[in-house]
Protein backbone atom coordinates (compact mmCIF):
# COMPACT_ATOMS: atom_id res chain seq x y z
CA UNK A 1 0.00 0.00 0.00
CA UNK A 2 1.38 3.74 -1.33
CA UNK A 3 2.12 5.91 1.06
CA UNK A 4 -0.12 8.16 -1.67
CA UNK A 5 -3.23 5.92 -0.69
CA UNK A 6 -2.62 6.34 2.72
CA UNK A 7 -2.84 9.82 2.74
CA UNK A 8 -5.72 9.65 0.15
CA UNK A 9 -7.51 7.30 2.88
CA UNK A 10 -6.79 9.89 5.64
CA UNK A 11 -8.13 12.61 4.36
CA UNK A 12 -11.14 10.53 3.53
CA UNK A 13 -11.86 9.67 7.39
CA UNK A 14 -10.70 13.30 7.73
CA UNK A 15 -13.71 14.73 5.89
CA UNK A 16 -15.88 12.60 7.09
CA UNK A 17 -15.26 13.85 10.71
CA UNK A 18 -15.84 17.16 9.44
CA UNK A 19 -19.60 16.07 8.46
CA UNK A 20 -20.15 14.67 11.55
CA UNK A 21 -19.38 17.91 13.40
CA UNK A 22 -17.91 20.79 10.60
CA UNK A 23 -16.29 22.65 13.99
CA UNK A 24 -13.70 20.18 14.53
CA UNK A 25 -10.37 21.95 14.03
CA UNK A 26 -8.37 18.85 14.69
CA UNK A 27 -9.86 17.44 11.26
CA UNK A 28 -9.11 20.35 9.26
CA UNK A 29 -5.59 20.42 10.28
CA UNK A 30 -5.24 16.80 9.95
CA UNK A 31 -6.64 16.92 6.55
CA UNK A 32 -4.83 19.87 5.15
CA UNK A 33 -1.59 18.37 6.60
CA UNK A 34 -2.40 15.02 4.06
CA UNK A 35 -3.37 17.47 1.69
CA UNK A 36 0.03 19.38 1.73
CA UNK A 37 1.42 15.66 1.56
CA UNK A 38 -0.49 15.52 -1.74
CA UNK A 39 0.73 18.74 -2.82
CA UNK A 40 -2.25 20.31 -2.87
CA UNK A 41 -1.39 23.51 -1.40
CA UNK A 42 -4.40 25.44 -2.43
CA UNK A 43 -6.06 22.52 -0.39
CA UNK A 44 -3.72 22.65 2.15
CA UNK A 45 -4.02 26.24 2.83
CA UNK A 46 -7.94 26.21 2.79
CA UNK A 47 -7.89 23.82 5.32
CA UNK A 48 -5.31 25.61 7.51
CA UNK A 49 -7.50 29.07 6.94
CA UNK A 50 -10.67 27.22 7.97
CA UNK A 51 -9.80 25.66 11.38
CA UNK A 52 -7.93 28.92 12.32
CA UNK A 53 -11.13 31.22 11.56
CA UNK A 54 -13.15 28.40 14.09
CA UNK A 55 -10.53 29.64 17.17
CA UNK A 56 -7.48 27.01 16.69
CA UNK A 57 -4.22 29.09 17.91
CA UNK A 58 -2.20 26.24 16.90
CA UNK A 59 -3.85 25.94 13.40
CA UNK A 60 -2.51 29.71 12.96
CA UNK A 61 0.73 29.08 13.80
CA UNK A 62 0.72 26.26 11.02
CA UNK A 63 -0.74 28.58 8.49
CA UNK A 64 1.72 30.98 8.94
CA UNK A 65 4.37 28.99 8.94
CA UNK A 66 3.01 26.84 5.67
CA UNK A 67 2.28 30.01 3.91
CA UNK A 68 5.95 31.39 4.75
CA UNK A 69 7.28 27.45 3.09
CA UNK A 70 5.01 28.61 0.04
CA UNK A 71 6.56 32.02 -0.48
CA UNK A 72 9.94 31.09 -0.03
CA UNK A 73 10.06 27.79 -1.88
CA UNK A 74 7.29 28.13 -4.94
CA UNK A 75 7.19 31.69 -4.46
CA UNK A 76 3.23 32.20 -4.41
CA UNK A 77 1.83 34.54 -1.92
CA UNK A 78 -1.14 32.39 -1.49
CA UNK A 79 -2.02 33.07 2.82
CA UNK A 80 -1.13 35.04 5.65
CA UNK A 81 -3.06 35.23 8.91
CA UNK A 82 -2.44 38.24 11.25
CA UNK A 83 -1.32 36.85 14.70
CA UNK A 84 -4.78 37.47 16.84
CA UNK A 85 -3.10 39.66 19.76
């Protein structure tokens, strides 16, 4: 079994936790993390963006430092969260 299908099957069980209760933060990051994985950043980043606007501090810190990863290597300026201070 591909590590590929793996992550395919994750993010699977990861959306379906999000049905079950769409404020779960835990499942967005989880599934945006396969998603990166996957390369798909736009994906990724969605994911990251959508747990941090439901109150995940930790999720920001991800985005931020994804987004920074995306600038630097594949020079997109694709997200940036403002630190909530």
């Amino acid at each position: 079994m591909s590590a590929n299908f793996k992550f395919r099957e994750a993010i699977t069980f990861y959306t379906q936790a999000i049905e079950i209760n769409p404020k779960n933060t835990d499942a967005y990051v989880g599934r945006g993390l396969a998603k990166n994985f996957l390369l798909d950043r736009d994906g990724a980043c969605s994911d990251f963006k959508k747990a941090v606007n439901l109150g995940d501090d930790d999720a920001s810190v991800i985005l931020n430092d994804f987004c920074r990863w995306i600038i630097l290597h594949i020079n997109r300026d694709k997200c940036f969260v403002s630190s909530k201070k």
